[in-house]
Each structure stands twice: as C-alpha cells, then as structure tokens.
C-alpha atoms as a PDB file:
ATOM      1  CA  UNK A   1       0.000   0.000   0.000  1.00  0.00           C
ATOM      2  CA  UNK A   2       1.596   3.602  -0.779  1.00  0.00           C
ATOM      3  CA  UNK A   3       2.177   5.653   2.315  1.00  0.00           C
ATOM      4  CA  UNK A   4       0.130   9.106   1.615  1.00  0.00           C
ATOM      5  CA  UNK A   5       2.694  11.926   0.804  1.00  0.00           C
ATOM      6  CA  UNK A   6       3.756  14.241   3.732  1.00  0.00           C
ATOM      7  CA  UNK A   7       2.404  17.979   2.805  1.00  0.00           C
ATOM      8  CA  UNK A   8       5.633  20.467   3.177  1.00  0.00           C
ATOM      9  CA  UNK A   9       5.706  22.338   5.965  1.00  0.00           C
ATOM     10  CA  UNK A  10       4.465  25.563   5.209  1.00  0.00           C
ATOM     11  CA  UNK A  11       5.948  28.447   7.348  1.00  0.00           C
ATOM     12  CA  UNK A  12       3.754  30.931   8.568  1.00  0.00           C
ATOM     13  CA  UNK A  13       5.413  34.234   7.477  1.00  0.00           C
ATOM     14  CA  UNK A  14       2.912  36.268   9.511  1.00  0.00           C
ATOM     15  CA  UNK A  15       3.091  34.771  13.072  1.00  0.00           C
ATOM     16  CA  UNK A  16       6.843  34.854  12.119  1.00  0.00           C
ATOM     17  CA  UNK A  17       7.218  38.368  11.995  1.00  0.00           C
ATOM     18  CA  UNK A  18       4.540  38.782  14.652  1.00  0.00           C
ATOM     19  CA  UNK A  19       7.015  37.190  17.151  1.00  0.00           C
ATOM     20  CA  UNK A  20       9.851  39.321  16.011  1.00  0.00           C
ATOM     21  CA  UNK A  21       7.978  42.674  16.544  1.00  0.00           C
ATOM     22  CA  UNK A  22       7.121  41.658  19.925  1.00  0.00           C
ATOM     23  CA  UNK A  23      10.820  40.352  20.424  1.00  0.00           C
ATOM     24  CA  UNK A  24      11.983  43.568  19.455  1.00  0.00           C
ATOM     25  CA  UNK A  25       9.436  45.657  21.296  1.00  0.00           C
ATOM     26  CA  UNK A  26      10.896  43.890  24.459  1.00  0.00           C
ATOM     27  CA  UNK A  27      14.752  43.923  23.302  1.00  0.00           C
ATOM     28  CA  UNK A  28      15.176  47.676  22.006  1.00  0.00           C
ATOM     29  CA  UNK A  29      12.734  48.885  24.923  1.00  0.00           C
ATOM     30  CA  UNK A  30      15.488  48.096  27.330  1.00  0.00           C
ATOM     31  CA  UNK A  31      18.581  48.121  25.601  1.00  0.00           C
ATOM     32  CA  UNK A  32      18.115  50.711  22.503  1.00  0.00           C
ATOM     33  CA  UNK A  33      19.456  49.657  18.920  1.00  0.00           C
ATOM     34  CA  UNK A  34      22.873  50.239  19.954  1.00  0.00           C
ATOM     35  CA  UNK A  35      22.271  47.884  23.519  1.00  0.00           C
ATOM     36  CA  UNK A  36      19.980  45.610  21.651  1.00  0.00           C
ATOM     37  CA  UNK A  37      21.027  42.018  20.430  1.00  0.00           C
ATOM     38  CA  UNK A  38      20.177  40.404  17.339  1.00  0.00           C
ATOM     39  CA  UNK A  39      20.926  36.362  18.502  1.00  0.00           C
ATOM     40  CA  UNK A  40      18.409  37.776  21.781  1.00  0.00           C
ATOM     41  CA  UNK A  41      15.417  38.845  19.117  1.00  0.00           C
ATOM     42  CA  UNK A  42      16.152  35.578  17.643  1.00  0.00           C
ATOM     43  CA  UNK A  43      15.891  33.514  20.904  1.00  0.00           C
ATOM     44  CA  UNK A  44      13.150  35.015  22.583  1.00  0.00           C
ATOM     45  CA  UNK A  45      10.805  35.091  18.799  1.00  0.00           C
ATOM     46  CA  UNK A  46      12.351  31.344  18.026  1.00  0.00           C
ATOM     47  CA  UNK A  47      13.333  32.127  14.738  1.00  0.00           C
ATOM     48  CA  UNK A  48      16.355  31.957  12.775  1.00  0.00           C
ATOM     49  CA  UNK A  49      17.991  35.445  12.397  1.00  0.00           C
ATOM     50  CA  UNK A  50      18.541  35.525   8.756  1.00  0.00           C
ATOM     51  CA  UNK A  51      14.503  36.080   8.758  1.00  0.00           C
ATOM     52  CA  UNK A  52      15.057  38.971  10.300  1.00  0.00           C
ATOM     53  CA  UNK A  53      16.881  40.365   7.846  1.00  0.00           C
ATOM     54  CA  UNK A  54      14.585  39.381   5.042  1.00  0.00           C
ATOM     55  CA  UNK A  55      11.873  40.667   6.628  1.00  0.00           C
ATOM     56  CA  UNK A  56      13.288  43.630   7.798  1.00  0.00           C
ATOM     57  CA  UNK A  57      16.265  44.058   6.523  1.00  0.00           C
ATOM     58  CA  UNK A  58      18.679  45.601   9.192  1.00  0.00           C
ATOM     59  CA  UNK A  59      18.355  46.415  13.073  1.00  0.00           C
ATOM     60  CA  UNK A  60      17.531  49.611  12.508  1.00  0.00           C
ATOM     61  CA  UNK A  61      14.689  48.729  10.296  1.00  0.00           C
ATOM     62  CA  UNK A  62      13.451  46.459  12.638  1.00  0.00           C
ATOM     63  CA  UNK A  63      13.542  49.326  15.274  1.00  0.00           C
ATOM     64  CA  UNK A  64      11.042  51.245  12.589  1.00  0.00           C
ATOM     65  CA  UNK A  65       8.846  48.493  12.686  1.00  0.00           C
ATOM     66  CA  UNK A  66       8.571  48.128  16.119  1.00  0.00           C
ATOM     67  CA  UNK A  67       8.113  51.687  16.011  1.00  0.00           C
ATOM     68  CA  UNK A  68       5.477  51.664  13.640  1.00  0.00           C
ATOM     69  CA  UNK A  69       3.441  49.032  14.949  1.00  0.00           C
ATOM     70  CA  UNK A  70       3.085  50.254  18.552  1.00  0.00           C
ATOM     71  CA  UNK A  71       1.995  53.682  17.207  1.00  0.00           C
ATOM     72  CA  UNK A  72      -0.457  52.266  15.034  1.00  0.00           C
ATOM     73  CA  UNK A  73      -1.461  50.487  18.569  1.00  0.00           C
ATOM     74  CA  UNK A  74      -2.351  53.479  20.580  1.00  0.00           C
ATOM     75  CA  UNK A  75      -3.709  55.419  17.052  1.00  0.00           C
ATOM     76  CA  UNK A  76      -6.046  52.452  16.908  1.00  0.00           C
ATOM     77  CA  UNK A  77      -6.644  51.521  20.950  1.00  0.00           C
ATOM     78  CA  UNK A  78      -7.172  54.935  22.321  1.00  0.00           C
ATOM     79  CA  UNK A  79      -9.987  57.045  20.372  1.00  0.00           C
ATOM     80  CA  UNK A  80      -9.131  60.890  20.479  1.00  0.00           C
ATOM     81  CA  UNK A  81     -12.544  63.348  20.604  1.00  0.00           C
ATOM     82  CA  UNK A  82     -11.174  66.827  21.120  1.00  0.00           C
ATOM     83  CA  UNK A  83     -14.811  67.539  22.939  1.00  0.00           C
ATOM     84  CA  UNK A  84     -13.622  65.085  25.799  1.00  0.00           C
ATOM     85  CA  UNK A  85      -9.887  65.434  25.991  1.00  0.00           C
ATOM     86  CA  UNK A  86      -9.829  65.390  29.688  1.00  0.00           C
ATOM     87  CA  UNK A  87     -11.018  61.341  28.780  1.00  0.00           C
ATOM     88  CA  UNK A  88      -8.662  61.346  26.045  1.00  0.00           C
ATOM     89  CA  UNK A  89      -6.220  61.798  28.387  1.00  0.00           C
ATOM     90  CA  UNK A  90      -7.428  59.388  30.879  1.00  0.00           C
ATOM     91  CA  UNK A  91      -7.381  56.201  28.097  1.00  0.00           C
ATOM     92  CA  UNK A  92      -3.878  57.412  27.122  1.00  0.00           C
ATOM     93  CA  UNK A  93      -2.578  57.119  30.587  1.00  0.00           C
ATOM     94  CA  UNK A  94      -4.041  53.761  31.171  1.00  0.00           C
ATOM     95  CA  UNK A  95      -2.871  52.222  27.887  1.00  0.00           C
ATOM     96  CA  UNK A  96       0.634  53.647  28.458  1.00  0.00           C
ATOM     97  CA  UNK A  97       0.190  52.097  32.196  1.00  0.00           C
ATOM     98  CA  UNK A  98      -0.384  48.725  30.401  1.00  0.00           C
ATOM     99  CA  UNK A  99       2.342  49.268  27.763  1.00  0.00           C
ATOM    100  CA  UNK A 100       5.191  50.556  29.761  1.00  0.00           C
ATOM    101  CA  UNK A 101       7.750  49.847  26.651  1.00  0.00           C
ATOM    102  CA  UNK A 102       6.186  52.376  24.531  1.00  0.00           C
ATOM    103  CA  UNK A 103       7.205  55.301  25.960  1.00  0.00           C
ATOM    104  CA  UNK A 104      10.562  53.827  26.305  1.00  0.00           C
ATOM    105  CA  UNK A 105      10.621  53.211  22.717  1.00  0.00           C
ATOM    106  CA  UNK A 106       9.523  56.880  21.572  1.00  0.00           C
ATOM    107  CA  UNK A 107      12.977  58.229  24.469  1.00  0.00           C
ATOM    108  CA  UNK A 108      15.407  55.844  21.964  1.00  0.00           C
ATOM    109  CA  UNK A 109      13.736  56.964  18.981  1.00  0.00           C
ATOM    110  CA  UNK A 110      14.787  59.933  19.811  1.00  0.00           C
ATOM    111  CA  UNK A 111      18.397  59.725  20.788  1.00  0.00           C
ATOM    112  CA  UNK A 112      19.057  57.311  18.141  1.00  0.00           C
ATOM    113  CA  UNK A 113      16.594  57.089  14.792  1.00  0.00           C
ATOM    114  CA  UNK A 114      15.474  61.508  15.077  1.00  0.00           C
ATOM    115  CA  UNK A 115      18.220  62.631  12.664  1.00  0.00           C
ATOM    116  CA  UNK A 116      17.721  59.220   9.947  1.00  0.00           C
ATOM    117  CA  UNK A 117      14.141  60.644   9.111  1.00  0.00           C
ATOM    118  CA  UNK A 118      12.069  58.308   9.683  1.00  0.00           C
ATOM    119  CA  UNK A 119       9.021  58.984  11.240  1.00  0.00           C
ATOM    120  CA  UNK A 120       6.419  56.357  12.753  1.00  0.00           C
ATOM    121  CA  UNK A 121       4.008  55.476   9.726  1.00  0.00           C
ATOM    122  CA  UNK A 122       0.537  57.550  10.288  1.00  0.00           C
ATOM    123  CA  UNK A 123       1.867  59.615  13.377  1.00  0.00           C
ATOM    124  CA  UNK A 124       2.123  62.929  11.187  1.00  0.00           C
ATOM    125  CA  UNK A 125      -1.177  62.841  10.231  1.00  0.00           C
ATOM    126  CA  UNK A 126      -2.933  61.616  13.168  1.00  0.00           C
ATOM    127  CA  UNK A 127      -1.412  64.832  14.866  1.00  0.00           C
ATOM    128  CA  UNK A 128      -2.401  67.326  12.197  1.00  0.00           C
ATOM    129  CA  UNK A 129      -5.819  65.549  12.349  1.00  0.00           C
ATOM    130  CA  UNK A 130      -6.196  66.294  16.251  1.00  0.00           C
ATOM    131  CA  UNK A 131      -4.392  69.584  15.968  1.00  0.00           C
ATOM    132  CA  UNK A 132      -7.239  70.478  13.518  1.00  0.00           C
ATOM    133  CA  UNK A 133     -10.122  69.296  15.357  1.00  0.00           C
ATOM    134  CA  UNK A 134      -9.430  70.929  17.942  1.00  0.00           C
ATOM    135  CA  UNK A 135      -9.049  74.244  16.159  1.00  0.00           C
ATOM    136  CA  UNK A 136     -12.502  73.645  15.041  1.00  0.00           C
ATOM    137  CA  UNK A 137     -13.587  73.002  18.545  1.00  0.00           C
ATOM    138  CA  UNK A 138     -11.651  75.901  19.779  1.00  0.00           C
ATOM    139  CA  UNK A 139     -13.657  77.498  17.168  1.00  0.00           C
ATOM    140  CA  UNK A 140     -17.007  76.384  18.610  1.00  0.00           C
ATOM    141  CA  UNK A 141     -16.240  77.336  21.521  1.00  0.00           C
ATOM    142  CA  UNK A 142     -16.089  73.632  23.020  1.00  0.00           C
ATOM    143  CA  UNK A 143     -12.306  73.792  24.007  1.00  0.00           C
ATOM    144  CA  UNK A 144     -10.649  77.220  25.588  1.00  0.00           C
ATOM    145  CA  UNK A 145      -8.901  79.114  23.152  1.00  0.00           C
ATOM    146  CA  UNK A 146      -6.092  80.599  25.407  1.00  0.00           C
ATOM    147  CA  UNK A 147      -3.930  78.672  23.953  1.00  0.00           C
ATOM    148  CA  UNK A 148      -2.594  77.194  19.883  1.00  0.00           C
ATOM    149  CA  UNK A 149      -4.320  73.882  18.958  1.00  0.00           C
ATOM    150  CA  UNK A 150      -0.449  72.352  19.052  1.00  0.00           C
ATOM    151  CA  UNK A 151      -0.227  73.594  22.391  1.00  0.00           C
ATOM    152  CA  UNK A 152      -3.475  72.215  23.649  1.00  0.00           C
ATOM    153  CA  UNK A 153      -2.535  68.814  22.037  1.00  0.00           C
ATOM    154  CA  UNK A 154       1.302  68.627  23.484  1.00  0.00           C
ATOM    155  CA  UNK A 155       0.408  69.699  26.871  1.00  0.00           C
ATOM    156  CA  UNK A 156      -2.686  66.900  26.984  1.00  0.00           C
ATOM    157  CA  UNK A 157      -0.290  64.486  25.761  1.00  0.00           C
ATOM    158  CA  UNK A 158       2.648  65.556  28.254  1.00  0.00           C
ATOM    159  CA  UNK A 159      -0.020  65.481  31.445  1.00  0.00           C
ATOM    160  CA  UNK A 160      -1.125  61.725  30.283  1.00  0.00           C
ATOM    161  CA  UNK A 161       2.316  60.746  30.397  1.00  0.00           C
ATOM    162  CA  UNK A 162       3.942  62.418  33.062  1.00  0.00           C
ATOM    163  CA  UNK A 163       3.641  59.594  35.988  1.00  0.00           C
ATOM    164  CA  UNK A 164       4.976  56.945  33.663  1.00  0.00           C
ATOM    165  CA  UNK A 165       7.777  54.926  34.164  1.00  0.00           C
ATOM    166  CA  UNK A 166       9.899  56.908  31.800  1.00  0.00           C
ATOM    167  CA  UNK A 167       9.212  60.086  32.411  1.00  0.00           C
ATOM    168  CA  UNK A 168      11.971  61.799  35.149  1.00  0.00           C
ATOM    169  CA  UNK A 169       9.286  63.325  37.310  1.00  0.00           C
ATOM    170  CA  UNK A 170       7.633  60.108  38.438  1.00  0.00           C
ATOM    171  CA  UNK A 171       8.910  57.985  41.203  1.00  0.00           C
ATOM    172  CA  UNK A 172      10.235  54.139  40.011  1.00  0.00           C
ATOM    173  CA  UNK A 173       7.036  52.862  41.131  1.00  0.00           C
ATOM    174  CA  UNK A 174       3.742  53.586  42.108  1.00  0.00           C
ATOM    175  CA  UNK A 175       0.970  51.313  43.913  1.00  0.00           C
ATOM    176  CA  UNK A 176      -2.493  50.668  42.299  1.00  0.00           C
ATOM    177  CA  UNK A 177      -4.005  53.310  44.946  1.00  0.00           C
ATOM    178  CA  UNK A 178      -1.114  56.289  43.475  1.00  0.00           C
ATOM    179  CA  UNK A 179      -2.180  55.546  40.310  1.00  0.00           C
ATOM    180  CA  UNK A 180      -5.420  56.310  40.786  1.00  0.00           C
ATOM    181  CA  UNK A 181      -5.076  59.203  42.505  1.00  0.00           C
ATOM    182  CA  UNK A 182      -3.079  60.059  39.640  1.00  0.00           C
ATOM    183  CA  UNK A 183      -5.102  59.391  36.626  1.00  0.00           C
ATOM    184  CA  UNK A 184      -7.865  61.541  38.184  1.00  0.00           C
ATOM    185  CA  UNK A 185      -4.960  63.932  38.404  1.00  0.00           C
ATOM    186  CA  UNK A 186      -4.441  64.055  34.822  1.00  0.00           C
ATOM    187  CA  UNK A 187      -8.142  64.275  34.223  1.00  0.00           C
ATOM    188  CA  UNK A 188      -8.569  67.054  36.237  1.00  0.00           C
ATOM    189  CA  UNK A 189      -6.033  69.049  35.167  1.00  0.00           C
ATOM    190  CA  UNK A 190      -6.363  68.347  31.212  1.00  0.00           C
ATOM    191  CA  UNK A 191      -9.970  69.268  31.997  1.00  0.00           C
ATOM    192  CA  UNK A 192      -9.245  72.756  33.614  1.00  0.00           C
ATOM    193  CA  UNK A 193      -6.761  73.491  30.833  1.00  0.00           C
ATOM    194  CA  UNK A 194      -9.041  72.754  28.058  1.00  0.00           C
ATOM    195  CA  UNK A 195     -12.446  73.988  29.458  1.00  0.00           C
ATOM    196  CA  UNK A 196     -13.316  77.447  28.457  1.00  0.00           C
ATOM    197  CA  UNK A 197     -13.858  80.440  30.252  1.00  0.00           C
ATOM    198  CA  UNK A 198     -16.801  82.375  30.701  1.00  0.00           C
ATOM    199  CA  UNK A 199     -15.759  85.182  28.511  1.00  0.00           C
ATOM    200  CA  UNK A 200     -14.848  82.894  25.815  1.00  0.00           C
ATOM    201  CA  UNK A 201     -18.492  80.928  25.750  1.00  0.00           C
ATOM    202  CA  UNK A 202     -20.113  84.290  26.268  1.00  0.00           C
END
C-alpha cells in the first residue's frame, strides 16, 4: 500500500514576523538599537535570524517596525474626541500604564533614529488631524482658546504621560491606589486646561 505523501511544511510568514515585533518591542525597549542584540530577538521570537533580515532588513529597520506598529497600537486603541480630551487623556494614561515599553521606545527613537528621518508610519497625520479638530472646537467654543491647537494637544499628551515609568518626574514605582489618585490627576487638570472660560463661551 503507498504511504500518503507528507504535505511540506508551510511556514507561517505572519506569526513569524509577529514574534519578532514583539521580540523587538521587548529587546530595544530596554537596551536601545545600539544595547539591543540580534541572537536575543532571535531567541526570545524562536526564529532563525537571517529572517530577520529578510523581513526587515537591518536592526535599525526592525527598530522602525517596532516603532510603527506600537503607534499604530495606541492610534487604533485609544480614540481621540477633542470635545472630551480630559477622557482622552485618561485612556492614554491607562494604555501607556499597560504598555510601559512604549514610551521607552519613543525616548530611543529619539536619541538614536530623530536625525535618519524616519518617522512612525501615520503619526504625522494623526497629529495634524487632532491639531485640527481641535481648532474647530476651539472654534465652537467647546475647548478654551487661550492657547494654539499644538499647544493644547502637546500639553494633553505631556499630562497623560507624566507619571509613567519613563518620564523623570515620576517615582520608580507607584501602587495601584497612586495611580489612581493620579489618573484623576491628569483628568482634572487636562480638563481645567481645556475647558473654556466664561468670557470665551459668552
């Protein structure tokens, strides 16, 4: 009788470079691209480094990626409404709560990819989007207009992330409790900067 003929093994190309991206989330969060190690990608995803270089094509490539796929993360996870920014605030600080890496990603992206130019895939235009809506909100007289629309959107975004692990004004840890207390921090005080006065609704 004929033995029925073994199907190749197909590899999964996707799952592949799933595992690197999260490898290399982990690995450049806590080393950089100079600190980070290529045979520790390839241990931790369990895949042979030469895919990583077909894939991605260098380390510093694969440093983009990561890049871009954890800012396509918190573009998709965390809606923005300029109408409620004191909320937006409040989702940003509890996905970058969950995802401690990412802000540790954006500090080496920084000091080591700023002067290449390349810039996270969608992040330019998701901040001229929420610039602009809140211009037209400003203009509705939904958001204070004391200050630009850039300003309004970089000083939400710096209160949201101020009590991370990353940032040098928070302490190395805080309990569940503190971080309560400080996420209705950050809502409060997004909500006082954004809210309009009297004379400006009048």
């Amino acid at each position: 009788m004929s033995q029925p003929l073994t199907r190749p093994k197909v590899r999964d190309a996707e799952a592949t470079k799933a595992r690197l991206l999260q490898a290399g989330t982990e690995e450049f969060a806590a080393h950089g691209i100079a600190g980070a190690r290529i045979d520790r990608i390839e241990a931790a995803a369990n895949a042979n480094r030469a895919l990583i270089y077909s894939y991605f094509g260098s380390k510093d490539q694969l440093f983009d990626a990561v890049m871009d796929a954890n800012v396509a993360r918190v573009l998709d996870e965390v809606p923005f409404k300029p109408e409620d920014l004191p909320g937006y605030a409040g989702r940003l600080f509890d996905f970058l709560v969950a995802n401690p890496h990412l802000l540790r990603l954006a500090t080496w992206h920084r000091l080591e990819r700023a002067d290449t130019g390349h810039e996270p895939q969608g992040l330019r235009a998701s901040v001229r989007m929420k610039t602009e809506s809140i211009a037209r909100a400003q203009a509705g007289r939904r958001l204070t207009s004391g200050f630009t629309p850039e300003d309004v959107y970089a000083f939400t975004m710096a209160l949201a992330s101020a009590w991370m692990e990353a940032s040098p004004y928070a302490p190395a840890a805080l309990s569940e409790d503190q971080l309560d207390a400080r996420r209705s921090a950050v809502v409060e005080a997004v909500r006082r900067l954004t809210t309009p006065t009297k004379e400006e609704t009048s």
